[in-house]
N, C-alpha and C. Protein backbone atom coordinates (compact mmCIF):
# COMPACT_ATOMS: atom_id res chain seq x y z
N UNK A 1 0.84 -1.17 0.00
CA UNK A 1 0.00 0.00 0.00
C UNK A 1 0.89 1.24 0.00
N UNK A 2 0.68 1.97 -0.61
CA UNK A 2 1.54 3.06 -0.98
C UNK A 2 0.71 4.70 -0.57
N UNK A 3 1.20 5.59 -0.12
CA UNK A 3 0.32 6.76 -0.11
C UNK A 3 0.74 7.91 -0.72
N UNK A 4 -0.15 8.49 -1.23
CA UNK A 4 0.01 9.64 -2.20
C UNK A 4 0.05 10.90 -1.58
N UNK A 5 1.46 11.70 -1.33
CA UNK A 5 1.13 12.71 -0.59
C UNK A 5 -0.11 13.64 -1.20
N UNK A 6 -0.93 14.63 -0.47
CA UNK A 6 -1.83 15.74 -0.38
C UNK A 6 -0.89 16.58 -1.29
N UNK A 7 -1.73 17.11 -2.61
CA UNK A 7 -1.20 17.98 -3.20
C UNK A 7 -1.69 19.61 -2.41
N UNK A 8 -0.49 20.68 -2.18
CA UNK A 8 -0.77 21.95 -1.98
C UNK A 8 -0.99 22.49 -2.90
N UNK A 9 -2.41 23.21 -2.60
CA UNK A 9 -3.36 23.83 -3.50
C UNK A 9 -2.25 25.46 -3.37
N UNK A 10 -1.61 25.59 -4.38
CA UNK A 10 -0.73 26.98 -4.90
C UNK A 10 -2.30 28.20 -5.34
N UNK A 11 -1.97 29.24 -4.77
CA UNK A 11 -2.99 30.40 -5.52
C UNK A 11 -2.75 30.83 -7.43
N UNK A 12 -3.40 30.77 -7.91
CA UNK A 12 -3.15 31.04 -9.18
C UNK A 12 -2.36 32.68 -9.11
N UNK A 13 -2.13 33.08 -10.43
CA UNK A 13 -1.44 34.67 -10.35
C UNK A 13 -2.32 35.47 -10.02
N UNK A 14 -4.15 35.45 -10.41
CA UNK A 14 -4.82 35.94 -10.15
C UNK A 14 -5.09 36.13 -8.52
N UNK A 15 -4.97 35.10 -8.11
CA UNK A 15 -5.56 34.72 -6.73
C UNK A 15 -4.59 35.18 -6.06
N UNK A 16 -3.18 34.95 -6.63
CA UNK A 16 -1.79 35.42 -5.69
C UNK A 16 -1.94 37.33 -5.34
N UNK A 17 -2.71 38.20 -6.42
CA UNK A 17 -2.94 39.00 -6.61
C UNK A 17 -3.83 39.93 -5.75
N UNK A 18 -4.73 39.17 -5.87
CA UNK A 18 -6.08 39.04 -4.74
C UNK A 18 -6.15 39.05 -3.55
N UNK A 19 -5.04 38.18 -3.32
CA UNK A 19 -4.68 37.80 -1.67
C UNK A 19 -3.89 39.16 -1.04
N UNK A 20 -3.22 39.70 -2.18
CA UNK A 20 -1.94 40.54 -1.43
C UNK A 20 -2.74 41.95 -1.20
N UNK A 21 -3.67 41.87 -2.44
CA UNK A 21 -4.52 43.17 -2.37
C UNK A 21 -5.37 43.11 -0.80
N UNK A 22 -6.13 42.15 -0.75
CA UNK A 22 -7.13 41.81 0.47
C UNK A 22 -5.95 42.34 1.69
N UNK A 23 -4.78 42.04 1.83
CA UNK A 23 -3.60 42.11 3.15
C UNK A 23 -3.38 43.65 2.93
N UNK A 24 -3.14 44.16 2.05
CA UNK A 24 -2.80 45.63 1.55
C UNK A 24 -3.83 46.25 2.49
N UNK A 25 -4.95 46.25 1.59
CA UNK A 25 -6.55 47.26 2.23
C UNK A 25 -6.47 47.42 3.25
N UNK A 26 -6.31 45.84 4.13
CA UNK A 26 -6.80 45.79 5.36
C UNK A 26 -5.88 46.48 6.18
N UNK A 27 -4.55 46.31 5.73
CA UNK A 27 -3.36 46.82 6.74
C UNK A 27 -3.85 48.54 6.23
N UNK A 28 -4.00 49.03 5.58
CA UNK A 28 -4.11 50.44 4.97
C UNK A 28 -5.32 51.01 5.90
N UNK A 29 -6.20 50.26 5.95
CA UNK A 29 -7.22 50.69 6.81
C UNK A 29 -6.71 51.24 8.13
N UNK A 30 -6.35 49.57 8.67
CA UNK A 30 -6.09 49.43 10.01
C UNK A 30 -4.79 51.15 10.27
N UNK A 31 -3.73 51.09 9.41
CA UNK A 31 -3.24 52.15 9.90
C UNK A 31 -3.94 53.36 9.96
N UNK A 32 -4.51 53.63 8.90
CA UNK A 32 -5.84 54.81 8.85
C UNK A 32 -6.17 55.13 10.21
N UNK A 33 -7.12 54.46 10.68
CA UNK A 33 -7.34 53.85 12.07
C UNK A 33 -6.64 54.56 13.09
N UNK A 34 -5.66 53.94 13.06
CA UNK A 34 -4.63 54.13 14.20
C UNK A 34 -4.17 55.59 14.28
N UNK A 35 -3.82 55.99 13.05
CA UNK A 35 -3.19 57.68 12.92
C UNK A 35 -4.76 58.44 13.12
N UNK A 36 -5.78 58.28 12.48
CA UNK A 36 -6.55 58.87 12.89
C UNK A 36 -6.90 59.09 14.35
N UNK A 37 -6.90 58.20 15.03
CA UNK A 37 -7.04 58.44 16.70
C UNK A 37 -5.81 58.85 17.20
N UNK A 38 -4.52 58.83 16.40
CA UNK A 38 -3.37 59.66 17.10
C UNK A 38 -2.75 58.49 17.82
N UNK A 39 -3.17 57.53 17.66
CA UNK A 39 -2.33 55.76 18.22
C UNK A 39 -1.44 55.81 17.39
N UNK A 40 0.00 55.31 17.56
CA UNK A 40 1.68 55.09 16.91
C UNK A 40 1.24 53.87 15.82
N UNK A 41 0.88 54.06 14.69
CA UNK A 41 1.02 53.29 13.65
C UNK A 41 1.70 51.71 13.91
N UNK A 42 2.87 52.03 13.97
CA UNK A 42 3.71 51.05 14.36
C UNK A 42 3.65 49.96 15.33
N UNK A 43 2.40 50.74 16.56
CA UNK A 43 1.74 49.23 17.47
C UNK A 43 0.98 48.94 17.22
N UNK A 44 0.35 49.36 16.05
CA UNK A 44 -0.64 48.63 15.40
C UNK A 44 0.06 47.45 14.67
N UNK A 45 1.03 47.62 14.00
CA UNK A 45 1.62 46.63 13.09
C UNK A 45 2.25 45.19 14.18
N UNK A 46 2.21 45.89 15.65
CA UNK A 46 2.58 44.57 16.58
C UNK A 46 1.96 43.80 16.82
N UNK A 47 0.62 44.33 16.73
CA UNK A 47 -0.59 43.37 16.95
C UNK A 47 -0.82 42.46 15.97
N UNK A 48 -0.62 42.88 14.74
CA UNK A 48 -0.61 42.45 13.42
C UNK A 48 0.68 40.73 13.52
N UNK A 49 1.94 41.63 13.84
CA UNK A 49 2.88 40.69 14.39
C UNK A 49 2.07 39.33 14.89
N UNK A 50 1.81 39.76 16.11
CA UNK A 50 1.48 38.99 17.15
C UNK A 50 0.69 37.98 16.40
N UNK A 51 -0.76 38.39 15.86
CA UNK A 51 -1.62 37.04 15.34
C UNK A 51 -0.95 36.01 14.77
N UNK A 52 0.51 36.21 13.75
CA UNK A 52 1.27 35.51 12.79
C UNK A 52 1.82 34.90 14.20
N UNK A 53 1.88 34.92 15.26
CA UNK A 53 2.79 33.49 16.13
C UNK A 53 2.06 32.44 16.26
N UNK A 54 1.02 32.45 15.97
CA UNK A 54 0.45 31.47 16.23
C UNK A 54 -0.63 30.54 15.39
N UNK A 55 -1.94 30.09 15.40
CA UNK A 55 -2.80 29.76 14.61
C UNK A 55 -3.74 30.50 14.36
N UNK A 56 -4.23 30.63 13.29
CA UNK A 56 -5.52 31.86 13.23
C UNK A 56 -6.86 31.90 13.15
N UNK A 57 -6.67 31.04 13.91
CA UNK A 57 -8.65 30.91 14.70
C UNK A 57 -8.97 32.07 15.18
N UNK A 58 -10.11 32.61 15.55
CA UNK A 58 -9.96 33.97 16.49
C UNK A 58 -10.04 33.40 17.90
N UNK A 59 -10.19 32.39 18.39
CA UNK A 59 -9.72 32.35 19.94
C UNK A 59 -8.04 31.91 19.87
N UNK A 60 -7.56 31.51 18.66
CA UNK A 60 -6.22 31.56 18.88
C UNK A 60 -5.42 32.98 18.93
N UNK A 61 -6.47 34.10 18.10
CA UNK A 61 -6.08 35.67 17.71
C UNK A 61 -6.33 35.91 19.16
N UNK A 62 -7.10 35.36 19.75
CA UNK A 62 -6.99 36.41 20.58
C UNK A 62 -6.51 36.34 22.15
N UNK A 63 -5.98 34.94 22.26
CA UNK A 63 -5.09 34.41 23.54
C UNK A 63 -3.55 35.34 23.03
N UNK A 64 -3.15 35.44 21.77
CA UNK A 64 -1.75 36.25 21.11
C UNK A 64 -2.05 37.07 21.51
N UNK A 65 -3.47 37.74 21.51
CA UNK A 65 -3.42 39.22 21.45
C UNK A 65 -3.38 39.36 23.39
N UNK A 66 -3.79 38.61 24.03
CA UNK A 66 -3.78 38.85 25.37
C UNK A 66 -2.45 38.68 25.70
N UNK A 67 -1.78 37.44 25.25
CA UNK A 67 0.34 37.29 25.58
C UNK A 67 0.50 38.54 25.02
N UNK A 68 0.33 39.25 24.31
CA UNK A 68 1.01 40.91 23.97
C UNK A 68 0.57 41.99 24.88
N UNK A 69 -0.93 42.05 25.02
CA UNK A 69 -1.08 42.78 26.03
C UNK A 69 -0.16 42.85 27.85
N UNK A 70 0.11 41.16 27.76
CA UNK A 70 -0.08 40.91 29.13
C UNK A 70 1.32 41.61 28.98
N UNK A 71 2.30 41.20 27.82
CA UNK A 71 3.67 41.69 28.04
C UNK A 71 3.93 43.21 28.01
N UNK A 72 2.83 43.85 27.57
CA UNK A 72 3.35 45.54 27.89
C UNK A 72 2.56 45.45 29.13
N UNK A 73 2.18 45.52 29.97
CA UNK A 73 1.63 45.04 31.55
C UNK A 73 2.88 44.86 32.01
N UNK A 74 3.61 43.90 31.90
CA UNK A 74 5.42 43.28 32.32
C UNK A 74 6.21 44.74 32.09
N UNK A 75 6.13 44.89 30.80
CA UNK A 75 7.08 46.01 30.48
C UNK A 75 6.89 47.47 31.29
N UNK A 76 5.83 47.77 31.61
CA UNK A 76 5.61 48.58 32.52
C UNK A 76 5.93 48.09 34.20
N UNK A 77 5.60 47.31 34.13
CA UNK A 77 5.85 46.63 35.97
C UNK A 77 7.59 46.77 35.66
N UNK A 78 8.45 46.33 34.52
CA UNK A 78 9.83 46.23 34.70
C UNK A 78 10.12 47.76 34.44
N UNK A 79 9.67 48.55 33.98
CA UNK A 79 9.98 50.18 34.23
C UNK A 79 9.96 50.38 35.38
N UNK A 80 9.02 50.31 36.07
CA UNK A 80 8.93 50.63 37.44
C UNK A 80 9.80 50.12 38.33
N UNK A 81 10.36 49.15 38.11
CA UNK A 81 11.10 48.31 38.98
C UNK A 81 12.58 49.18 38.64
N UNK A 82 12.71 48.84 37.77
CA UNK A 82 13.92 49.79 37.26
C UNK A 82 14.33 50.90 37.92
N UNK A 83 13.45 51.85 37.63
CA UNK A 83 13.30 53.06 38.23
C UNK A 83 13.45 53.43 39.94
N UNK A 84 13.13 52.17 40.61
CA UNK A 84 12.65 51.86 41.73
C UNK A 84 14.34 51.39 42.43
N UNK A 85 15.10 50.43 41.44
CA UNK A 85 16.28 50.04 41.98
C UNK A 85 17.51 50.81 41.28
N UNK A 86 17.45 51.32 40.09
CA UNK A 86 18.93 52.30 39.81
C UNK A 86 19.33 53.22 41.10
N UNK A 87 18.46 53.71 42.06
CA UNK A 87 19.42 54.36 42.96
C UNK A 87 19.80 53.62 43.67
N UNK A 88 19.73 52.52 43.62
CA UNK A 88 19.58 51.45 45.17
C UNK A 88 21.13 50.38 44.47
N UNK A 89 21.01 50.24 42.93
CA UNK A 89 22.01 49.17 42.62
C UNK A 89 23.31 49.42 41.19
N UNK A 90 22.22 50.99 40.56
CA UNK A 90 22.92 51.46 39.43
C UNK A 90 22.04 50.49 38.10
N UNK A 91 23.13 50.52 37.23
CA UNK A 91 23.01 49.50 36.32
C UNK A 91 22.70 48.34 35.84
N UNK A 92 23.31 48.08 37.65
CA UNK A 92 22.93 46.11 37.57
C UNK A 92 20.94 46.11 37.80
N UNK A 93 20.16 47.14 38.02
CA UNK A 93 19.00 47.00 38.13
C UNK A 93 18.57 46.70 36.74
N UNK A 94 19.07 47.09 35.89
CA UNK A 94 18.57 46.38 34.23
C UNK A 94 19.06 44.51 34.27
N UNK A 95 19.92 44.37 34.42
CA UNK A 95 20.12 42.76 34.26
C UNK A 95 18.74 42.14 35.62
N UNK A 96 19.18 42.75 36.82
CA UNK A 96 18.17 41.76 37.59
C UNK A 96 16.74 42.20 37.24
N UNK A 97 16.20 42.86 36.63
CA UNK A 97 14.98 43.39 36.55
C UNK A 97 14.52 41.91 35.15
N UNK A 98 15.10 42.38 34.03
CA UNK A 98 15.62 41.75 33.06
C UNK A 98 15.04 39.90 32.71
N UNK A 99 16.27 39.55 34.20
CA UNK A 99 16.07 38.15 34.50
C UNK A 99 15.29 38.01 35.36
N UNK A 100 14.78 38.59 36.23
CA UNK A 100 12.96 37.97 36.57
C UNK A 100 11.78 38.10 35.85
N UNK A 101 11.95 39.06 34.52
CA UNK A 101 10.78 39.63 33.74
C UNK A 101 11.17 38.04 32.78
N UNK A 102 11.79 37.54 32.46
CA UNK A 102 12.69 37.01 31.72
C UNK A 102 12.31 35.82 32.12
N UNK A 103 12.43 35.28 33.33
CA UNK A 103 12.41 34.03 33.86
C UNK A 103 11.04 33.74 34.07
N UNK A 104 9.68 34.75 34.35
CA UNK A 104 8.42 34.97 33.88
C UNK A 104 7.98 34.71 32.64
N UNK A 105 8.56 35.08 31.95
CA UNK A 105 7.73 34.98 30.61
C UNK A 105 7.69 33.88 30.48
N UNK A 106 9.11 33.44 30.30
CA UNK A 106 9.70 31.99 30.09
C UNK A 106 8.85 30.72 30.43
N UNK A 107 8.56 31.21 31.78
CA UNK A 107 8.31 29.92 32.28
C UNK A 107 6.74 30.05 32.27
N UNK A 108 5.99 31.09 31.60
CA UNK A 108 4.61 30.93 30.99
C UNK A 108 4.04 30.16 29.54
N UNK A 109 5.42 29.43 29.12
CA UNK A 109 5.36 28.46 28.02
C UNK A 109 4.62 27.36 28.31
N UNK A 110 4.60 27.41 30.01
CA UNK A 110 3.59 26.14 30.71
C UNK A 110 2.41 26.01 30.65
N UNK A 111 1.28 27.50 30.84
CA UNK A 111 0.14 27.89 30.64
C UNK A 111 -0.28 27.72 29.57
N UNK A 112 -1.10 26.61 29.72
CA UNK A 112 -2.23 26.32 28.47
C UNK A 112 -2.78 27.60 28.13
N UNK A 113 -3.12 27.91 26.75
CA UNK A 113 -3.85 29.26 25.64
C UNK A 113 -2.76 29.99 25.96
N UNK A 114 -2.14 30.88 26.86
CA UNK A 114 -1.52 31.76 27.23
C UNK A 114 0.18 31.42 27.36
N UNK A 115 0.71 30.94 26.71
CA UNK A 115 2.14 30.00 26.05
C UNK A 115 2.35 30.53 24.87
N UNK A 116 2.42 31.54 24.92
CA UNK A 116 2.95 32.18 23.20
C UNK A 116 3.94 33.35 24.16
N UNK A 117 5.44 32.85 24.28
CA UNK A 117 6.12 33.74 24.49
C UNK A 117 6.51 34.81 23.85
N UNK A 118 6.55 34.24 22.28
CA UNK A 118 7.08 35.66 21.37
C UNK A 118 6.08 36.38 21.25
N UNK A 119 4.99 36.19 21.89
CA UNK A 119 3.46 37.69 21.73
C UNK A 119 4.04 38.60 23.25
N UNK A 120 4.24 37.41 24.07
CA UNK A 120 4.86 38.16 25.09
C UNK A 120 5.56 39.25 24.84
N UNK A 121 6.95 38.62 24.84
CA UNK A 121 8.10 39.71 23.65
C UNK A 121 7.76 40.87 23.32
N UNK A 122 6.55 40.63 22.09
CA UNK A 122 6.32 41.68 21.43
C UNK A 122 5.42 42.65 22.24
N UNK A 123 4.93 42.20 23.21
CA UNK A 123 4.43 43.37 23.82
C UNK A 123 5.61 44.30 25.38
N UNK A 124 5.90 43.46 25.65
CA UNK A 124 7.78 44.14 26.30
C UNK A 124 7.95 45.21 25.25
N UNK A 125 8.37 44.48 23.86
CA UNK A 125 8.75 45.69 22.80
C UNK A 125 7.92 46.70 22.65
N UNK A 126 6.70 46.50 22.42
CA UNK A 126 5.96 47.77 22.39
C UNK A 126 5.82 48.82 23.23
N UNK A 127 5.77 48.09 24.78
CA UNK A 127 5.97 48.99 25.46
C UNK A 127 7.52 50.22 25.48
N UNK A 128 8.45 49.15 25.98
CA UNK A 128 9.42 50.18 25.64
C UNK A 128 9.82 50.84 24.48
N UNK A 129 9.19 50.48 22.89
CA UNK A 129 9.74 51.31 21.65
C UNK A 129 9.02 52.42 21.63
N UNK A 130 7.58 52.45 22.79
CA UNK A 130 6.73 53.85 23.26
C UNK A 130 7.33 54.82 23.86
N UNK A 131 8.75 54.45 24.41
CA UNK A 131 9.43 55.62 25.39
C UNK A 131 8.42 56.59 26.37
N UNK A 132 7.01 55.69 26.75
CA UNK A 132 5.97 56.56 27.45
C UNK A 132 6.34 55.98 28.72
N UNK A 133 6.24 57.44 29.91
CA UNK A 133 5.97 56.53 31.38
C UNK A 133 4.79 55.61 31.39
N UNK A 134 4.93 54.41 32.76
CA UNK A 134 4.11 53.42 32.83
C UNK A 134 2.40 54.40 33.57
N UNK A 135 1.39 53.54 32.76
CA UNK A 135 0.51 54.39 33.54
C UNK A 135 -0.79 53.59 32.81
N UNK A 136 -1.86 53.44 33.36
CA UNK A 136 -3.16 53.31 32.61
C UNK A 136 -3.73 53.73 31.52
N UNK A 137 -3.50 55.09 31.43
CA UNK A 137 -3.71 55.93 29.82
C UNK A 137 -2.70 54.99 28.69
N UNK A 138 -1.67 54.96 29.39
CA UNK A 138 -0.86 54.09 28.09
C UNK A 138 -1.04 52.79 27.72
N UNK A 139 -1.12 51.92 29.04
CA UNK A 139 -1.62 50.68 28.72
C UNK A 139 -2.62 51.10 27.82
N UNK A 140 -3.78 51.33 28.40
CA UNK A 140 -4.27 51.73 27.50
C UNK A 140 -4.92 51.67 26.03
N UNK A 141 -4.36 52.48 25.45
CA UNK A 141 -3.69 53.27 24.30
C UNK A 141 -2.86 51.76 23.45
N UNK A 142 -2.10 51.70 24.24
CA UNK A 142 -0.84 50.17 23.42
C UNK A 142 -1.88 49.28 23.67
N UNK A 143 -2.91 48.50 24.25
CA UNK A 143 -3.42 47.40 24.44
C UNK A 143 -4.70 47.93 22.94
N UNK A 144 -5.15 48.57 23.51
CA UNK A 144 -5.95 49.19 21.97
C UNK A 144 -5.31 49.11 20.72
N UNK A 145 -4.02 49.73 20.44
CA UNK A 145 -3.50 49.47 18.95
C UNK A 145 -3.80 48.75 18.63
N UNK A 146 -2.87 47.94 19.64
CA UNK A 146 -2.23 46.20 19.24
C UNK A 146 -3.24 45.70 18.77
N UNK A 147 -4.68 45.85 19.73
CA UNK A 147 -5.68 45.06 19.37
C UNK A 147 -6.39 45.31 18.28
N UNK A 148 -6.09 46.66 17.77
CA UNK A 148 -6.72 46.66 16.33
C UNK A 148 -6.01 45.87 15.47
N UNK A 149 -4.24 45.91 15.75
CA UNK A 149 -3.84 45.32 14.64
C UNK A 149 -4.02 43.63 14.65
N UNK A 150 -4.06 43.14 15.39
CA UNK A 150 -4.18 42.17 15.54
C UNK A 150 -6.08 41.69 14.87
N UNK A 151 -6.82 42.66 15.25
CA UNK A 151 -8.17 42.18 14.63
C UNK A 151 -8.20 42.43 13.17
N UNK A 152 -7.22 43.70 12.80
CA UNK A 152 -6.60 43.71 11.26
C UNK A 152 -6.13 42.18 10.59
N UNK A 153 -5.06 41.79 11.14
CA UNK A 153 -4.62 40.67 11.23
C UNK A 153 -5.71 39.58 10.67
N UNK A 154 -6.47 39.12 11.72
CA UNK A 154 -7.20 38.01 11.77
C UNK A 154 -8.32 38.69 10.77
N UNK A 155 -8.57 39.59 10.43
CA UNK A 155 -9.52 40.05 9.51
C UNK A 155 -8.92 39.55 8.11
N UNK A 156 -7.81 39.95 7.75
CA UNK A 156 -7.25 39.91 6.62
C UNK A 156 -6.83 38.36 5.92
N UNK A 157 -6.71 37.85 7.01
CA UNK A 157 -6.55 36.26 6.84
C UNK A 157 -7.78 35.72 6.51
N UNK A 158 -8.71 36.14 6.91
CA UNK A 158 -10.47 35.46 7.26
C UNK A 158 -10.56 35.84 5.58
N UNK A 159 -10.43 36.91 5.28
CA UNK A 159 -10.72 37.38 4.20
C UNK A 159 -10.27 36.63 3.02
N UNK A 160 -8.96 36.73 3.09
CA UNK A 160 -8.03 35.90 2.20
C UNK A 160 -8.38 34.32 2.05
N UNK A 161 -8.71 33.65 3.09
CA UNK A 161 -9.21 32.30 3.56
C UNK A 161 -10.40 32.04 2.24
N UNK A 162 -11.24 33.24 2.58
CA UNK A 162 -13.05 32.69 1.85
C UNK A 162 -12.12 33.13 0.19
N UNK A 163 -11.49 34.29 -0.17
CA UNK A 163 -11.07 34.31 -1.42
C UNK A 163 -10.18 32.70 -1.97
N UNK A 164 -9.43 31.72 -1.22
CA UNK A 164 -9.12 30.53 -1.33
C UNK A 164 -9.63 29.99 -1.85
N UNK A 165 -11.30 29.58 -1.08
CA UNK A 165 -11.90 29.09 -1.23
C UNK A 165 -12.96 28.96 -2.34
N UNK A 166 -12.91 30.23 -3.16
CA UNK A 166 -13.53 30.36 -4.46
C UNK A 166 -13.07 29.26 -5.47
């Protein structure tokens, strides 16, 4: 008995066309969006990030989109901490701050739905590429982008998906 691998269904040029346009709009929108309310473009595109770690169900979109949130949450708690120990240790308050934010994330690879470290990551990054103090208005603000881009994201895929399927 012999088995025939599953041929991958390739998009035609048309369809290859189609698809990139459908990702275009949606990202074009979504930034629209974002600059229009005066939100940093650019954390929109993290959210966007974020959906691609994982599978794109929307309860998979949106456990990513919570590991990103939760990590600018971290990234603000490790500002604070920071801030809290440079007079107390100098410099070395970035490494130990660092390796407990670090040894956290890490070891949330354990947590069922909520095990997407690199959404984590990316929300650490967002927070600090904001150069904003830590505060509620900002969370905020970054948990909102993200989450548009990320519903950008899973929009654009959904979209692209039913055009497949033609």
């Amino acid at each position: 008995m012999t088995s025939q691998p599953k041929a991958i269904l390739a998009p035609t040029s048309m369809q290859f066309n189609i698809l990139t346009l459908a990702a275009a709009i949606t990202a074009a929108i979504a930034a629209t969006t974002a600059a229009s309310v005066g939100w940093p473009v650019w954390a929109m595109f993290m959210g966007w990030v974020a959906f691609f770690t994982r599978g794109h169900s929307a309860k998979e979109a949106l456990f990513s989109y919570l590991c990103l949130a939760i990590g600018v949450a971290f990234g603000m708690g490790a500002a604070l901490a920071v801030g809290q120990l440079v007079p107390l240790i100098g410099p070395f308050a970035f490494g130990l701050v660092v390796f407990v934010v670090a040894i956290i994330v890490v070891s949330l690879r354990a947590v069922p739905h909520l095990n997407n470290v690199p959404s984590y990551f990316l929300g650490l990054i967002t927070f600090f590429a904001a150069h904003l103090e830590p505060g509620v208005l900002v969370f905020s603000e970054l948990a909102a982008v993200s989450g548009l881009g990320s519903f950008a994201a899973w929009l654009a895929h959904s979209w692209q998906t039913k055009i497949m399927r033609r």
